[in-house]
C-alpha atoms as a PDB file:
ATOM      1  CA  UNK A   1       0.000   0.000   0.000  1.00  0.00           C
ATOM      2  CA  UNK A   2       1.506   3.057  -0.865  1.00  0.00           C
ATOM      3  CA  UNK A   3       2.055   6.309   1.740  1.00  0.00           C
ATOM      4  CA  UNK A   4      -0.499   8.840   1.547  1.00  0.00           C
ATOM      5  CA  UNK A   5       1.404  12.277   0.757  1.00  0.00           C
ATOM      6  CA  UNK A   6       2.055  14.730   3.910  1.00  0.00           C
ATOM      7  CA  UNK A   7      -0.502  16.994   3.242  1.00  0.00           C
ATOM      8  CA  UNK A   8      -2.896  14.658   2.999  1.00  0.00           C
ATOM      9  CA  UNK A   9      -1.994  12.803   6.155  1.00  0.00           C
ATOM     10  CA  UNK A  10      -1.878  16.399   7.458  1.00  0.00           C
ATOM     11  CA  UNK A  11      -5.543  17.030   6.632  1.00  0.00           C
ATOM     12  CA  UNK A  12      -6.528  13.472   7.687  1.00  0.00           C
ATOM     13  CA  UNK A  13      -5.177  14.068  11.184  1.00  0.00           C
ATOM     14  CA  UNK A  14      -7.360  16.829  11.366  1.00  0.00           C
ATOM     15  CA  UNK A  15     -10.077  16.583  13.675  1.00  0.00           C
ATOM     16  CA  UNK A  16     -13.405  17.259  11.712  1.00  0.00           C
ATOM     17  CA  UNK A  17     -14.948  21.092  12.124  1.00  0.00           C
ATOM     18  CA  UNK A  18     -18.256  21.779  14.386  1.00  0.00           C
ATOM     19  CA  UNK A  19     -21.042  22.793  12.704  1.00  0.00           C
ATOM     20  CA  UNK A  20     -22.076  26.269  13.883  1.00  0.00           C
ATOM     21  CA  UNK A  21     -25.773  25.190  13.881  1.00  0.00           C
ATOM     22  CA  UNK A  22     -25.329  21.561  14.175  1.00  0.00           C
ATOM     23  CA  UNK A  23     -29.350  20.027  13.225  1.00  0.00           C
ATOM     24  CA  UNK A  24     -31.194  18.926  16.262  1.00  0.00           C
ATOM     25  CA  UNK A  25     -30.686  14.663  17.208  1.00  0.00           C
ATOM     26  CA  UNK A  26     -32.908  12.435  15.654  1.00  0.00           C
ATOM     27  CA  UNK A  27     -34.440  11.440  18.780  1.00  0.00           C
ATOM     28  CA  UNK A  28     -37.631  13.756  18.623  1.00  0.00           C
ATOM     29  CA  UNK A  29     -38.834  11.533  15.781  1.00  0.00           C
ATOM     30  CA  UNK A  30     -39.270   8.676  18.597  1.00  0.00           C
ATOM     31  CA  UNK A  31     -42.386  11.059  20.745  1.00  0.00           C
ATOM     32  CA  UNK A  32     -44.233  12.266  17.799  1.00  0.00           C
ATOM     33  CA  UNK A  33     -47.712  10.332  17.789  1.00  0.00           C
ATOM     34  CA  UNK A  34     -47.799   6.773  16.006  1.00  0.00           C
ATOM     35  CA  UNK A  35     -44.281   5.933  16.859  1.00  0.00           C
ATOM     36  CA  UNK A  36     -43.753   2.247  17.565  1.00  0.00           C
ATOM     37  CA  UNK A  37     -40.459   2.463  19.493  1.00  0.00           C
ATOM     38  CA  UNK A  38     -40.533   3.254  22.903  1.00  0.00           C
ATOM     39  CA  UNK A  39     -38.709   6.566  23.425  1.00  0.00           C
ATOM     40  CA  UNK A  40     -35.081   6.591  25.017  1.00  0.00           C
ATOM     41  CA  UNK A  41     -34.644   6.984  28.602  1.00  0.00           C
ATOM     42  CA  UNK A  42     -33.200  10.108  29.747  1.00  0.00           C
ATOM     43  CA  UNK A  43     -29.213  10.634  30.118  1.00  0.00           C
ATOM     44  CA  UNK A  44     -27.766   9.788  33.586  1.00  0.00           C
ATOM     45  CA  UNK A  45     -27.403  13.449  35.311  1.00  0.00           C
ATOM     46  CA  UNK A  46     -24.167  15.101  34.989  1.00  0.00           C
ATOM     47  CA  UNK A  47     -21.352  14.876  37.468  1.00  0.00           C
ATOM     48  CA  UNK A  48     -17.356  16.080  37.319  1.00  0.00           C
ATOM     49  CA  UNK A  49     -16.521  17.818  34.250  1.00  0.00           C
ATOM     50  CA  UNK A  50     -18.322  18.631  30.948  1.00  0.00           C
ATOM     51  CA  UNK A  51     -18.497  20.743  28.026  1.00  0.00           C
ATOM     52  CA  UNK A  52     -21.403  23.051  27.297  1.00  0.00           C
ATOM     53  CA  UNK A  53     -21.328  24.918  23.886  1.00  0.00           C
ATOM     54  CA  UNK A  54     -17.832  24.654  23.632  1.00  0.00           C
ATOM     55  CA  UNK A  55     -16.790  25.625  26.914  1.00  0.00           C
ATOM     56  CA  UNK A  56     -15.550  23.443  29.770  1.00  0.00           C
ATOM     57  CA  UNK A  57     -17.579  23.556  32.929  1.00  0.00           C
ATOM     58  CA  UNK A  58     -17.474  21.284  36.213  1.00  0.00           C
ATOM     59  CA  UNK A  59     -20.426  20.632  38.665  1.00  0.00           C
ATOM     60  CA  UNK A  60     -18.507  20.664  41.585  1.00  0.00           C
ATOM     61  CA  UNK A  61     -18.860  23.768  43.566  1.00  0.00           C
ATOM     62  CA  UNK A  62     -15.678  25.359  44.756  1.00  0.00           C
ATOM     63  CA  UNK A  63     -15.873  28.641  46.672  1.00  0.00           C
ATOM     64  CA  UNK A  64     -13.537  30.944  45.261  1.00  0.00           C
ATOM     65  CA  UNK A  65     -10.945  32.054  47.933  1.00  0.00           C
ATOM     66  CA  UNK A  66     -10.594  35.659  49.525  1.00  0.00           C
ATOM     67  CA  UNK A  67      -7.922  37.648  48.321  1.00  0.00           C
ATOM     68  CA  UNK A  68      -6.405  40.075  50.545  1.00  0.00           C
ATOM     69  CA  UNK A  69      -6.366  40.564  54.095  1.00  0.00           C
ATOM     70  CA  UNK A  70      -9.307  39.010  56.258  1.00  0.00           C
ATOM     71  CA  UNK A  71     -11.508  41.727  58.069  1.00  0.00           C
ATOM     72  CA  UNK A  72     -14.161  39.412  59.428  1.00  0.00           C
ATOM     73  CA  UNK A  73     -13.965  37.290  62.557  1.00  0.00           C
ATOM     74  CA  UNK A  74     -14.402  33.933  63.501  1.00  0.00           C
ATOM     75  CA  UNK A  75     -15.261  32.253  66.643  1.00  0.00           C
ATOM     76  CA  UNK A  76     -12.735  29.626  68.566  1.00  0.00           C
ATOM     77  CA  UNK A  77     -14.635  26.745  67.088  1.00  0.00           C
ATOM     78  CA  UNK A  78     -14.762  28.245  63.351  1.00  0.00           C
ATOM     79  CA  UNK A  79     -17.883  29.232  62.846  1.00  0.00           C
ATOM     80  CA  UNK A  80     -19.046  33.309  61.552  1.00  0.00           C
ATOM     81  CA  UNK A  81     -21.433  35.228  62.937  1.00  0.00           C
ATOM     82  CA  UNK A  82     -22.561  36.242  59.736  1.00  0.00           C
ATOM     83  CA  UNK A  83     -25.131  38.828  60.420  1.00  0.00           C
ATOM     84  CA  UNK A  84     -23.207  40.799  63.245  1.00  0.00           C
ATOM     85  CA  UNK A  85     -20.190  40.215  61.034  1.00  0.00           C
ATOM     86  CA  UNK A  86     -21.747  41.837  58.096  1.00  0.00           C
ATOM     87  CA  UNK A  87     -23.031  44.531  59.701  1.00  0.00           C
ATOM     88  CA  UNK A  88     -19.592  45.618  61.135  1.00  0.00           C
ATOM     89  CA  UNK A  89     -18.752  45.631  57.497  1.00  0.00           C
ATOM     90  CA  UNK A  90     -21.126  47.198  56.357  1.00  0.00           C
ATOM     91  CA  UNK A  91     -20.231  50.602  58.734  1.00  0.00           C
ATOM     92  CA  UNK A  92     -16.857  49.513  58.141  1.00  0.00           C
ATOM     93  CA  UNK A  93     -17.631  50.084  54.346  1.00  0.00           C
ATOM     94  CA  UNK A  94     -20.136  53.447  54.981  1.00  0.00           C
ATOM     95  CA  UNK A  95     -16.686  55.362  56.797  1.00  0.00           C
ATOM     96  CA  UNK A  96     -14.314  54.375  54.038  1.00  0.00           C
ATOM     97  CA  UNK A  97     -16.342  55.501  51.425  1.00  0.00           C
ATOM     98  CA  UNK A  98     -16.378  58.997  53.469  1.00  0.00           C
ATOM     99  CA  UNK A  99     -13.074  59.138  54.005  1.00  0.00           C
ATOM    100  CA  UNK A 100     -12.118  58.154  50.286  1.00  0.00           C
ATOM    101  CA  UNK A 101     -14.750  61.494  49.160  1.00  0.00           C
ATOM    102  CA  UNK A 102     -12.770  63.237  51.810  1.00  0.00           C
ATOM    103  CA  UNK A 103      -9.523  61.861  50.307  1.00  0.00           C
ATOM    104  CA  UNK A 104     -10.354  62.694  46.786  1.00  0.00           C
ATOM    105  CA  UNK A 105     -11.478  66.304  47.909  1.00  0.00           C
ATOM    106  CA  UNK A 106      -8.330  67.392  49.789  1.00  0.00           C
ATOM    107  CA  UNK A 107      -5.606  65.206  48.527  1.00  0.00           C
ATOM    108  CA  UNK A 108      -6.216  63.573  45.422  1.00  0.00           C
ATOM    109  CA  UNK A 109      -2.873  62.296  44.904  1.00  0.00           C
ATOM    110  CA  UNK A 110      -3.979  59.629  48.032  1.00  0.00           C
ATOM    111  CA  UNK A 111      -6.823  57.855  45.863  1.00  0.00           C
ATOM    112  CA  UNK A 112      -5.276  54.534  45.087  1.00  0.00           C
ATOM    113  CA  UNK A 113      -4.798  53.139  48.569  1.00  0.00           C
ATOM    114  CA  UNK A 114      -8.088  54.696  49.602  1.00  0.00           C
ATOM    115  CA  UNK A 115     -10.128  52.988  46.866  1.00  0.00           C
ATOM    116  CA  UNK A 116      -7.960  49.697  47.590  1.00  0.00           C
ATOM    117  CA  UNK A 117      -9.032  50.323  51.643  1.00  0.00           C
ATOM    118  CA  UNK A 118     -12.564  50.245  50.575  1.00  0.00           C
ATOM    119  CA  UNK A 119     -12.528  47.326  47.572  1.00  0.00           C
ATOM    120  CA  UNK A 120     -10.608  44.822  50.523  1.00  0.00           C
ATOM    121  CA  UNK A 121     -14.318  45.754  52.529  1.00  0.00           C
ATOM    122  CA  UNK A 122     -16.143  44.922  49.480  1.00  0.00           C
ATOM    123  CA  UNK A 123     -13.985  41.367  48.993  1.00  0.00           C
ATOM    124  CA  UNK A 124     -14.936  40.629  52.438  1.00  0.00           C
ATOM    125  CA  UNK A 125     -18.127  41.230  52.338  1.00  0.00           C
ATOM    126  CA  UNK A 126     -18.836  39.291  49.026  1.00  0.00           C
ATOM    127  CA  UNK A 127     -17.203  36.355  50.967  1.00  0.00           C
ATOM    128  CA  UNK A 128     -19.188  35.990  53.608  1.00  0.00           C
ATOM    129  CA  UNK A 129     -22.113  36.396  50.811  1.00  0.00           C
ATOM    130  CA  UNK A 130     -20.608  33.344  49.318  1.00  0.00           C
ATOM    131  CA  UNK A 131     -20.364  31.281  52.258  1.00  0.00           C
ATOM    132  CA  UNK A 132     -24.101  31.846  53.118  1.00  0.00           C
ATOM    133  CA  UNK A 133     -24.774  30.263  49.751  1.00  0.00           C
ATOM    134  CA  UNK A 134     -25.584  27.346  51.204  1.00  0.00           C
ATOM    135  CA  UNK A 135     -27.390  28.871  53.703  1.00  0.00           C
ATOM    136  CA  UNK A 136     -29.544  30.294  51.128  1.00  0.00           C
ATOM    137  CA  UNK A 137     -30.267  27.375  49.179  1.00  0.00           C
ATOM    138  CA  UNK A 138     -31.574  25.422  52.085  1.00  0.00           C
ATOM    139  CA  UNK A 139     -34.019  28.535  52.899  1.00  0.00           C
ATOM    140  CA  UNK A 140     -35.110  28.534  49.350  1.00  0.00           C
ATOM    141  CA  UNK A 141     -35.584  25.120  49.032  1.00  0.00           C
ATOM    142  CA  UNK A 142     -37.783  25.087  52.860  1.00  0.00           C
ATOM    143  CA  UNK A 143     -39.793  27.539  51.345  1.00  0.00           C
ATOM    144  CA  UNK A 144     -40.433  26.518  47.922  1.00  0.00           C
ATOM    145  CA  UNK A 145     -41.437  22.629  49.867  1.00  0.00           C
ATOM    146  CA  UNK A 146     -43.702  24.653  52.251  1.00  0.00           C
ATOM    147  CA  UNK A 147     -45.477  26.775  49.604  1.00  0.00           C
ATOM    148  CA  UNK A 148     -45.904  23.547  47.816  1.00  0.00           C
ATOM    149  CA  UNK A 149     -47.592  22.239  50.959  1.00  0.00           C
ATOM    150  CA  UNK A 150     -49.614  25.414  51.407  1.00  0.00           C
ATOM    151  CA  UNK A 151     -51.017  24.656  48.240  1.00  0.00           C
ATOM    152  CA  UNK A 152     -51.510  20.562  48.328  1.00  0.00           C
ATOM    153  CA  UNK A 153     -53.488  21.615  51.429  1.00  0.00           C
ATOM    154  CA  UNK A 154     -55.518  24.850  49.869  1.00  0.00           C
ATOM    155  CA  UNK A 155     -56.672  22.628  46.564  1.00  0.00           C
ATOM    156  CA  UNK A 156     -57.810  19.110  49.685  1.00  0.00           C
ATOM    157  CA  UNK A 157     -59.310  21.572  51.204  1.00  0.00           C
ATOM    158  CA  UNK A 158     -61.191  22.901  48.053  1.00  0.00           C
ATOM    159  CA  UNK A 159     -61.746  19.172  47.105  1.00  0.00           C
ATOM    160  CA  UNK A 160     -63.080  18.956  50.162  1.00  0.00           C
ATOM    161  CA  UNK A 161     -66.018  21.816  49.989  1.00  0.00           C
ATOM    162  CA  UNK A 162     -66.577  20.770  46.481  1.00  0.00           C
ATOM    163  CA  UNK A 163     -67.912  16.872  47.554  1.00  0.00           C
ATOM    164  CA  UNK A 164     -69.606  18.616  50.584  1.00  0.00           C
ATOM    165  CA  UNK A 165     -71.819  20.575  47.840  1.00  0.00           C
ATOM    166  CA  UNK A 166     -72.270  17.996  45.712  1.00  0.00           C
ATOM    167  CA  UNK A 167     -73.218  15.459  48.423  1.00  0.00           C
ATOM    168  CA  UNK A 168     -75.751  18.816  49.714  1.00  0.00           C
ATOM    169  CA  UNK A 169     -76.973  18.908  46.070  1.00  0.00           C
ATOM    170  CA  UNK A 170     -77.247  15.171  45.512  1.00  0.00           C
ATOM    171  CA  UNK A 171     -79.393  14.910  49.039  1.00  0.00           C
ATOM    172  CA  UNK A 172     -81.425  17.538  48.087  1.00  0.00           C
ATOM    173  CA  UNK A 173     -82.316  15.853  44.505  1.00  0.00           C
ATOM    174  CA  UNK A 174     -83.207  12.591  46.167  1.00  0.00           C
ATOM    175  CA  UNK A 175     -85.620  13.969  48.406  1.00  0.00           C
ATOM    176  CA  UNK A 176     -87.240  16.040  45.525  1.00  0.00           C
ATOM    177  CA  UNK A 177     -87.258  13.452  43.731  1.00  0.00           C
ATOM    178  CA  UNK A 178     -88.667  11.014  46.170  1.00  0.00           C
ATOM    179  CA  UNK A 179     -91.395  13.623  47.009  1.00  0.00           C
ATOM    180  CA  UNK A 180     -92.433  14.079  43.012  1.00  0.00           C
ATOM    181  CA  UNK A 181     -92.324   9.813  42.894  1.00  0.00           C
ATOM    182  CA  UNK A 182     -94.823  10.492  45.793  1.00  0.00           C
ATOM    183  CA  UNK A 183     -97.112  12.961  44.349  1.00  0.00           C
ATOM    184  CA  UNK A 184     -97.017  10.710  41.177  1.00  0.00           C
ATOM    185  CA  UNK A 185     -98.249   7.898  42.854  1.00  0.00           C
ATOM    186  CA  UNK A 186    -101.059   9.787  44.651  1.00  0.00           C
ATOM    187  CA  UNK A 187    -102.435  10.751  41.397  1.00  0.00           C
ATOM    188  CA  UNK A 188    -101.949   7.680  39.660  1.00  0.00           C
ATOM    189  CA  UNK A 189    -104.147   6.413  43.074  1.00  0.00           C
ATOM    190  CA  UNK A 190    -106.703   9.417  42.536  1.00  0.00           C
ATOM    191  CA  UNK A 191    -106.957   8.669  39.371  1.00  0.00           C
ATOM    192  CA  UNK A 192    -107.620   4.600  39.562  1.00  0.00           C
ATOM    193  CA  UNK A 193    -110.034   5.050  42.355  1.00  0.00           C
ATOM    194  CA  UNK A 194    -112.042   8.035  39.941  1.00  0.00           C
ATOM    195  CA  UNK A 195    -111.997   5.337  37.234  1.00  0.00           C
ATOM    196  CA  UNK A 196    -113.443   2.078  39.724  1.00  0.00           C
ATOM    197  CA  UNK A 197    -115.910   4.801  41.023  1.00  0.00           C
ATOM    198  CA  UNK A 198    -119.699   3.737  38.780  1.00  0.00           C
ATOM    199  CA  UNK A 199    -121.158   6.998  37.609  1.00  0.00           C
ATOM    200  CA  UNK A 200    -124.450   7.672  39.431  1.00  0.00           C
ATOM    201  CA  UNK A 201    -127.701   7.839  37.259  1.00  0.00           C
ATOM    202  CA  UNK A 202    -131.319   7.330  37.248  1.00  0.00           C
ATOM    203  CA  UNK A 203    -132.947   4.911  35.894  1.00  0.00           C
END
């Protein structure tokens, strides 16, 4: 067999190009009504690393580490009061700010270490934001489950009134109906008896 010229084994080496608007998968054609074949089961979920539109990506969560100086204190055993924490930050950031528009008003020459004064607040502050992430996602998820349960109870409940007026409306149409079965037979009496009943005459 003979050798394939460079540039050809150069171009065959080359990994084939991405579409920019690739067409969709054939699968779709499996849920459209009349299909025979049972539709594909859905992809395992996701976990490590993976690419999405061209760009690599990782499900693993990794807190991105504080850069600069910490401001914000911990207790013995590690843990943050976050709130009181945040608040000393937060008047921590309110008197730099003033002092870097009293800095830029009187000695303008001073504004760099100023500003980086007041962005190391800032860092600190969006780090404690990031560790309450997971604070935050077990909130929203408590509250999402208990409006969820709010509303599993709201539409029993509504079930609930609904039977009670139909039952209402279903006992009220048995007894009209049992007292029109009545008058019915009554008449249907009256009536057989004014039929058995000889009309008088004379002779």
């Amino acid at each position: 067999m003979a050798a394939q010229p460079p540039a050809q084994q150069g171009a065959a080496a080359q990994p084939p190009q991405q579409q920019l608007y690739p067409p969709p998968p054939p699968f779709y054609r499996l849920y459209r009504p009349g299909a025979k074949l049972l539709p594909p089961l859905p992809p395992p979920p996701v976990a490590g690393e993976y690419q999405q539109f061209g760009i690599a990506d990782s499900t693993e969560v990794v807190l991105p580490p504080l850069t600069g100086r910490q401001l914000f204190e911990a207790k013995p055993d590690g843990s943050i009061d976050f709130k009181g924490q945040l608040l000393v930050l937060h008047r921590e950031l309110a008197a730099q700010v003033l002092e870097l528009l009293g800095v830029l008003a009187e000695k303008p020459s001073m504004w760099a270490r100023q500003v980086e004064n007041t962005s190391a607040v800032l860092r600190n502050m969006q780090h404690m934001c990031n560790l309450l992430r997971p604070v935050q996602a077990r909130q929203t998820l408590l509250h999402t489950l208990q409006s969820e349960l709010e509303q599993r109870r709201a539409a029993a409940q509504e079930l609930r009134d609904k039977v009670a007026l139909a039952d209402a409306a279903l006992a009220g149409g048995a007894e009209e109906l049992a007292a029109a079965a009545a008058a019915l037979r009554q008449a249907a009496e009256a009536a057989g008896a004014a039929t058995a009943t000889p009309d008088g005459g004379g002779v």
